[in-house]
N, C-alpha and C. Protein backbone atom coordinates (compact mmCIF):
# COMPACT_ATOMS: atom_id res chain seq x y z
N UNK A 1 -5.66 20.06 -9.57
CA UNK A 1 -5.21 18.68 -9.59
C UNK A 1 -6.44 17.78 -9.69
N UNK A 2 -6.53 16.81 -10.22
CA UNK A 2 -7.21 15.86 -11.11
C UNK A 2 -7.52 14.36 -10.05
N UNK A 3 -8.29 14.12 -9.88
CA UNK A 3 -8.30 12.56 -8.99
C UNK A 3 -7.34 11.97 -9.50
N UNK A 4 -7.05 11.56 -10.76
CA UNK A 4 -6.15 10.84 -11.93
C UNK A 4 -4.62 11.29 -11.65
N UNK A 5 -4.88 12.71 -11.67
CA UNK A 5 -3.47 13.20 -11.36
C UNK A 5 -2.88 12.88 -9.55
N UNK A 6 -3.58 13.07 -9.16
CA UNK A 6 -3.38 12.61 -7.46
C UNK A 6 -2.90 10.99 -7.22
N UNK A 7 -3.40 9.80 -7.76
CA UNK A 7 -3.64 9.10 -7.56
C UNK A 7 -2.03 8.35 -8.48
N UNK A 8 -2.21 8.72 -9.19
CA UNK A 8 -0.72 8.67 -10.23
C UNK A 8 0.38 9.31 -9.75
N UNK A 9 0.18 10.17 -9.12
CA UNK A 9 1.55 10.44 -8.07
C UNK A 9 1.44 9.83 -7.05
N UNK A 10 0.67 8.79 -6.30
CA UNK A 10 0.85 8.61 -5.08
C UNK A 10 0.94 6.97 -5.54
N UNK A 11 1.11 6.95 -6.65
CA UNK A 11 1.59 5.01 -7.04
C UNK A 11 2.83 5.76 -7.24
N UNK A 12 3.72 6.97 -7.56
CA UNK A 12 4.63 7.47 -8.03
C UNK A 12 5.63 7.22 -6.28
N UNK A 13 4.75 7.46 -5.50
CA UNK A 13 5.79 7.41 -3.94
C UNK A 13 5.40 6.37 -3.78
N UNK A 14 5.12 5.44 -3.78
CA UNK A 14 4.72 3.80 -3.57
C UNK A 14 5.73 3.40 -4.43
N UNK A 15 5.50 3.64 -5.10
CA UNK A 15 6.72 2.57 -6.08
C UNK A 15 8.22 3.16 -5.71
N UNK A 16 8.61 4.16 -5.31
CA UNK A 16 9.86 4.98 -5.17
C UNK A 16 10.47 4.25 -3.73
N UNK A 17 8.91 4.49 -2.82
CA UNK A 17 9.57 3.63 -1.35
C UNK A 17 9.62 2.53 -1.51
N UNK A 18 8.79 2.26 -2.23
CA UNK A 18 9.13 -0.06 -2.02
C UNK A 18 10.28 0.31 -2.48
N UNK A 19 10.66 0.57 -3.72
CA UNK A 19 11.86 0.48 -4.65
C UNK A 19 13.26 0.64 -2.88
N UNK A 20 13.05 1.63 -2.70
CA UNK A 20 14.17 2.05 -1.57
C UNK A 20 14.54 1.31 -0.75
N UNK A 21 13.02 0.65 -0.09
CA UNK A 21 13.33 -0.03 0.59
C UNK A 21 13.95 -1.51 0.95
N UNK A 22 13.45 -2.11 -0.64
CA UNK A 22 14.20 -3.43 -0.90
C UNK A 22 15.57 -3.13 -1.29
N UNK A 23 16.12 -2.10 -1.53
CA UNK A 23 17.33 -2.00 -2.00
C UNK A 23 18.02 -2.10 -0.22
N UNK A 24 17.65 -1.30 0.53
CA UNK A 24 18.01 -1.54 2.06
C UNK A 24 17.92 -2.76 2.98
N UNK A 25 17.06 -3.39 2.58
CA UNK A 25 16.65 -4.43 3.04
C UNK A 25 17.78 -5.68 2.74
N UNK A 26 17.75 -5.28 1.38
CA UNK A 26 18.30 -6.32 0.76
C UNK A 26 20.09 -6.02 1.19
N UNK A 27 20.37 -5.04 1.44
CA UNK A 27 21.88 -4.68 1.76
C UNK A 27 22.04 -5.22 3.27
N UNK A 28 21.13 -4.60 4.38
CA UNK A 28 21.01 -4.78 5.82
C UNK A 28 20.72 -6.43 5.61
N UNK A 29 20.31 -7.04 4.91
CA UNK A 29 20.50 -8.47 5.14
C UNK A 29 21.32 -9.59 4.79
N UNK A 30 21.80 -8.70 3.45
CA UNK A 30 23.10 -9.58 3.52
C UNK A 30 24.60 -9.29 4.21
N UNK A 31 23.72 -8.16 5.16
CA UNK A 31 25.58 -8.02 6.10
C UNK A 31 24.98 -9.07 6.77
N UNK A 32 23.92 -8.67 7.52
CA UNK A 32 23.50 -9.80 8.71
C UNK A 32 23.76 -11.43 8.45
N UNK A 33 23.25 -11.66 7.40
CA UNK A 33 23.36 -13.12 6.89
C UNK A 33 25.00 -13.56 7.09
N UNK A 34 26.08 -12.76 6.18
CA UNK A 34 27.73 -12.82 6.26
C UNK A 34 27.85 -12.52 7.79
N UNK A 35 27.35 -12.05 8.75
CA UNK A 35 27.58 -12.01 10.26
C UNK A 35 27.76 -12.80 10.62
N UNK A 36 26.31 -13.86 10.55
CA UNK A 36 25.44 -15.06 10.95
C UNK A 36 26.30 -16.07 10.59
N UNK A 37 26.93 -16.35 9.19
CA UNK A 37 27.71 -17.16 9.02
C UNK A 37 29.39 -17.58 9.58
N UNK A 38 29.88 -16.09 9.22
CA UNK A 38 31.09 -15.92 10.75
C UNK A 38 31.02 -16.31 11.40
N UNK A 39 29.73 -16.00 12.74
CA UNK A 39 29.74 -16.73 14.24
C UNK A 39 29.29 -18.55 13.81
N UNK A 40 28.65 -18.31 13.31
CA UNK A 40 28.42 -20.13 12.69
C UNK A 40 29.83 -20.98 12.60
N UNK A 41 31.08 -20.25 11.98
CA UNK A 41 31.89 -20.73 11.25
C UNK A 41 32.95 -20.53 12.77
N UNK A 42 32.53 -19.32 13.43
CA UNK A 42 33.62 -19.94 14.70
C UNK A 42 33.32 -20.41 15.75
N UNK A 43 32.05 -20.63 15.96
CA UNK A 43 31.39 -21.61 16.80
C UNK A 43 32.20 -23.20 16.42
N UNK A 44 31.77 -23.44 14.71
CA UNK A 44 32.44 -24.47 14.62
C UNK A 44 33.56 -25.25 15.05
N UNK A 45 34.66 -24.36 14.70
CA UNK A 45 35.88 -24.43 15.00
C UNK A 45 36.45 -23.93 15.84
N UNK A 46 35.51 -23.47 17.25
CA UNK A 46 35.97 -23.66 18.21
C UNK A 46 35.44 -24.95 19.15
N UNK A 47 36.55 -25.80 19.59
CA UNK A 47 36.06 -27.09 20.21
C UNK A 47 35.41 -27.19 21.56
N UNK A 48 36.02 -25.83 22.00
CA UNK A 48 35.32 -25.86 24.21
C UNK A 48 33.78 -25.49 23.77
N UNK A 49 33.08 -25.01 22.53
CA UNK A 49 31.91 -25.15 23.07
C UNK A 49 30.72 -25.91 22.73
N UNK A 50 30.15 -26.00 24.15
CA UNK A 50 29.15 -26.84 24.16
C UNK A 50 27.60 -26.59 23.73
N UNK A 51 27.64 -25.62 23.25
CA UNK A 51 25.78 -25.29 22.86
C UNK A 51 25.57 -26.18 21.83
């Protein structure tokens, strides 16, 4: 194996995990976000509270 060859596979798992991980990221945050907005939305429209 080759410095060239080493180095080109290991942008090969760099790019594979970012790739993975924004795909997760990006899923785990838009549940959270649609969560966030729910309790937002019945906070609203509920009138007893005071926060």
């Amino acid at each position: 194996m080759t410095w060239q060859g080493l180095w080109i596979g290991m942008l090969w798992v760099v790019l594979v995990g970012f790739a993975a991980m924004s795909v997760v990221v990006s899923f785990l945050g838009a549940r959270d976000i649609k969560k966030m907005l729910a309790r937002l939305a019945e906070q609203a429209s509920d009138p007893d509270a005071d926060d």
